[in-house]
C-alpha atoms as a PDB file:
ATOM      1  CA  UNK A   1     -40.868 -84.862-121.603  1.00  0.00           C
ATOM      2  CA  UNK A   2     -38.227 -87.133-123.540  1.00  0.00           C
ATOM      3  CA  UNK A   3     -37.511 -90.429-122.351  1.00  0.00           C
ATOM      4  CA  UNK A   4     -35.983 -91.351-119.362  1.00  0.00           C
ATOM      5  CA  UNK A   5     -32.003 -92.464-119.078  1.00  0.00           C
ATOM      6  CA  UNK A   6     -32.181 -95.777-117.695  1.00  0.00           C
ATOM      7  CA  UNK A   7     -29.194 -98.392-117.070  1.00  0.00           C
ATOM      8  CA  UNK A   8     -30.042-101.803-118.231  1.00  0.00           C
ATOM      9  CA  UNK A   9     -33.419-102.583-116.052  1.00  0.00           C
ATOM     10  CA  UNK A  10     -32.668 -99.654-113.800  1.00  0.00           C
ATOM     11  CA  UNK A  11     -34.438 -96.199-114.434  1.00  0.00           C
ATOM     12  CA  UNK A  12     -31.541 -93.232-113.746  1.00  0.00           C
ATOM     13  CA  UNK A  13     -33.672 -91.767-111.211  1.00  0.00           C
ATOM     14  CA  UNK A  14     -35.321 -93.270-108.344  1.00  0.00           C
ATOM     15  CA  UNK A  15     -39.420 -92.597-108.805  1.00  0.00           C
ATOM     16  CA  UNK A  16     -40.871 -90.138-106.255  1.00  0.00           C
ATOM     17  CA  UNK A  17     -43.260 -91.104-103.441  1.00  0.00           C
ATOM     18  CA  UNK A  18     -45.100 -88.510-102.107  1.00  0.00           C
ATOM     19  CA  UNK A  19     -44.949 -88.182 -98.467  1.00  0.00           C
ATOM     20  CA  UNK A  20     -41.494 -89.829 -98.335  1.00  0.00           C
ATOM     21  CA  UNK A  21     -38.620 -87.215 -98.129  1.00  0.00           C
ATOM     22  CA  UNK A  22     -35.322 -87.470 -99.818  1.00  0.00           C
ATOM     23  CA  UNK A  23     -33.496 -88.686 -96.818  1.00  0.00           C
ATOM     24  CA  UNK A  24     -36.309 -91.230 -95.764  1.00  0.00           C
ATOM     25  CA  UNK A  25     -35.303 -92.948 -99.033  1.00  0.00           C
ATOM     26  CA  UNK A  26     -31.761 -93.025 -99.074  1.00  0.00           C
ATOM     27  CA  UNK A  27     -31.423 -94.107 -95.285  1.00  0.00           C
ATOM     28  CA  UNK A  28     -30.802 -97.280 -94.876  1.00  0.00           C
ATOM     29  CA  UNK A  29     -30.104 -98.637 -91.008  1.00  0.00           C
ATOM     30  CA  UNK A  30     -27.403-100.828 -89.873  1.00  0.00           C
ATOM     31  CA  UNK A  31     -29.659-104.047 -90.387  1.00  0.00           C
ATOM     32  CA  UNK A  32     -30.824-103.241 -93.381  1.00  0.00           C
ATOM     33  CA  UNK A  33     -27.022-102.753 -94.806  1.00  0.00           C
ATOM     34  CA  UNK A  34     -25.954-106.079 -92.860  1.00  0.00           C
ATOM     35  CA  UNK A  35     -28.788-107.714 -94.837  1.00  0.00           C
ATOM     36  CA  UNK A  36     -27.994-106.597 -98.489  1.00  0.00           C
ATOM     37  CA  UNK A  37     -24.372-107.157 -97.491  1.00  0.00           C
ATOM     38  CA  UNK A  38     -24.848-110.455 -96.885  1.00  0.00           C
ATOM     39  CA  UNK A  39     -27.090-111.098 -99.408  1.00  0.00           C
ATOM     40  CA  UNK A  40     -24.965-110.079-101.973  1.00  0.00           C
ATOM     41  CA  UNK A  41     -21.857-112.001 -99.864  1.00  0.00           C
ATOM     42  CA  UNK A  42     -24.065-115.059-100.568  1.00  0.00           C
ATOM     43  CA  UNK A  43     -25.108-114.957-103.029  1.00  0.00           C
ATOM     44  CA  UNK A  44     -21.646-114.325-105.264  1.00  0.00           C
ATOM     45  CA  UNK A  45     -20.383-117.273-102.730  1.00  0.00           C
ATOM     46  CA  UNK A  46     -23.020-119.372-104.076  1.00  0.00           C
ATOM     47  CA  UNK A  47     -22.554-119.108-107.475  1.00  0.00           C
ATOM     48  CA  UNK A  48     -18.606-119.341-107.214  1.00  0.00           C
ATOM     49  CA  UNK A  49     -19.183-122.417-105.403  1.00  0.00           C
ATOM     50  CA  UNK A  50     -21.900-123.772-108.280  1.00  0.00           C
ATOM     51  CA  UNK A  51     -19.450-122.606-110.932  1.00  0.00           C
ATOM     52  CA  UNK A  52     -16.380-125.072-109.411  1.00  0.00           C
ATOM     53  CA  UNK A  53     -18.157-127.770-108.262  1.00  0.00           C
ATOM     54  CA  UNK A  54     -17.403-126.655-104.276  1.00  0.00           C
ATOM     55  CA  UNK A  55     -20.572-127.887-102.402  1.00  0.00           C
ATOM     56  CA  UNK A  56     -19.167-126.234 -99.322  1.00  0.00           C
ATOM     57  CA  UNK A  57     -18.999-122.672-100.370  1.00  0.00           C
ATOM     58  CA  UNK A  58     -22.083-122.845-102.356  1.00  0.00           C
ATOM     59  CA  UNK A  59     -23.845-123.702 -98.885  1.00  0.00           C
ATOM     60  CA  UNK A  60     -21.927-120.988 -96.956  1.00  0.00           C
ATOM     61  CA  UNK A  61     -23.226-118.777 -99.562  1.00  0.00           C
ATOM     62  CA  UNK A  62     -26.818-119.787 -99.348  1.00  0.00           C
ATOM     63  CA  UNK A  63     -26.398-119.756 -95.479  1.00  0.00           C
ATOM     64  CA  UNK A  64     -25.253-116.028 -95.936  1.00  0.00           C
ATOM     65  CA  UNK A  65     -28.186-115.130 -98.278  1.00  0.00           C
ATOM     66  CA  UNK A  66     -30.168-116.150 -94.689  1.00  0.00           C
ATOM     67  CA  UNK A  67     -28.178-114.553 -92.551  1.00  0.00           C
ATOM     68  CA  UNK A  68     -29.257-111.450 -94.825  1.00  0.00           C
ATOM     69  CA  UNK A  69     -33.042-112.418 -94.907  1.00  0.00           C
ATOM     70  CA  UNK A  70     -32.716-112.026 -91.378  1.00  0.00           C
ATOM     71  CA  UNK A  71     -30.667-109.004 -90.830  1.00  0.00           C
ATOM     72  CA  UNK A  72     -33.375-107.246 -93.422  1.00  0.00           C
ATOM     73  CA  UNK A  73     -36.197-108.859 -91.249  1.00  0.00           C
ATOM     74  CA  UNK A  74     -34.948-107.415 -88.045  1.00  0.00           C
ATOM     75  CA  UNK A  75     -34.274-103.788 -89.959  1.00  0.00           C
ATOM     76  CA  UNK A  76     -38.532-104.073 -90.946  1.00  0.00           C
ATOM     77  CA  UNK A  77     -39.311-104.872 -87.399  1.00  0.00           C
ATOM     78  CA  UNK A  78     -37.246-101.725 -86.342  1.00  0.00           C
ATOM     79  CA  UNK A  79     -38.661 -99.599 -88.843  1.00  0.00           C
ATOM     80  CA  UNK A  80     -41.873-100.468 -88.088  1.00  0.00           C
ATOM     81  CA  UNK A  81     -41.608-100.096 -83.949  1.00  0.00           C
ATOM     82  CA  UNK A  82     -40.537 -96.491 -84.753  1.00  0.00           C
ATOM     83  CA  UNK A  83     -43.706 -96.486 -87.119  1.00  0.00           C
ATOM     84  CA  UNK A  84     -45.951 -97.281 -84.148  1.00  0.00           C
ATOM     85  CA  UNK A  85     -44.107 -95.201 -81.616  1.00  0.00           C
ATOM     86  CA  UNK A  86     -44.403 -92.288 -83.970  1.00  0.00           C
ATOM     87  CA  UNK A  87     -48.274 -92.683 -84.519  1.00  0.00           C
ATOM     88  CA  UNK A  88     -48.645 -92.853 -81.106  1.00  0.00           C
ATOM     89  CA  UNK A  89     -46.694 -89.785 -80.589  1.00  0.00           C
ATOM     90  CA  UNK A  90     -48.761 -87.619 -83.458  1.00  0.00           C
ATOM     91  CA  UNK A  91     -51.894 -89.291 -82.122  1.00  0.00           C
ATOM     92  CA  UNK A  92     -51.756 -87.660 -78.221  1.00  0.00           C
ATOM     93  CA  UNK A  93     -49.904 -84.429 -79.455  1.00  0.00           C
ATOM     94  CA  UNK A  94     -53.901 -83.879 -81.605  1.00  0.00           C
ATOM     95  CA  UNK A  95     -55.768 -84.233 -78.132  1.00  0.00           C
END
């Protein structure tokens, strides 16, 4: 095989996990979204507010990168309820 396209850091292709479907990958839930949303939010509020001196929106910015840390914290929790609730499910459908 030749070598792989990549853009910048970024390979071209996502690498493949076995076990983990196509869709399982590209889903992302509402939290999850919120989170990177705000992250991002933040953290270009942050640096505009670094760049022109504006204390205020730099905080605001950092306060959104939070707000994101959170939002991706509470999409993890989620993700891993329906973890447990699915394990349970497999586990009594074997006996």
């Amino acid at each position: 095989m030749g070598k792989q396209a990549s853009f910048g850091s970024f390979p071209a292709v996502a690498p493949v996990q076995k076990g983990i479907s196509v869709s399982q990958r590209c889903f992302m839930d509402k939290e999850h979204v919120k989170g990177a949303i705000d992250n991002i939010v933040g953290k270009a509020k942050e640096i505009a507010g670094h760049v022109t001196g504006n204390k205020k929106l730099e905080t605001e910015g950092k306060v959104d990168q939070v707000k994101g840390a959170v939002h991706n914290a509470a999409g993890d929790a989620k993700d891993a309820g329906k973890k447990a609730i699915d394990a349970v499910k497999n586990a009594s459908s074997k006996h």
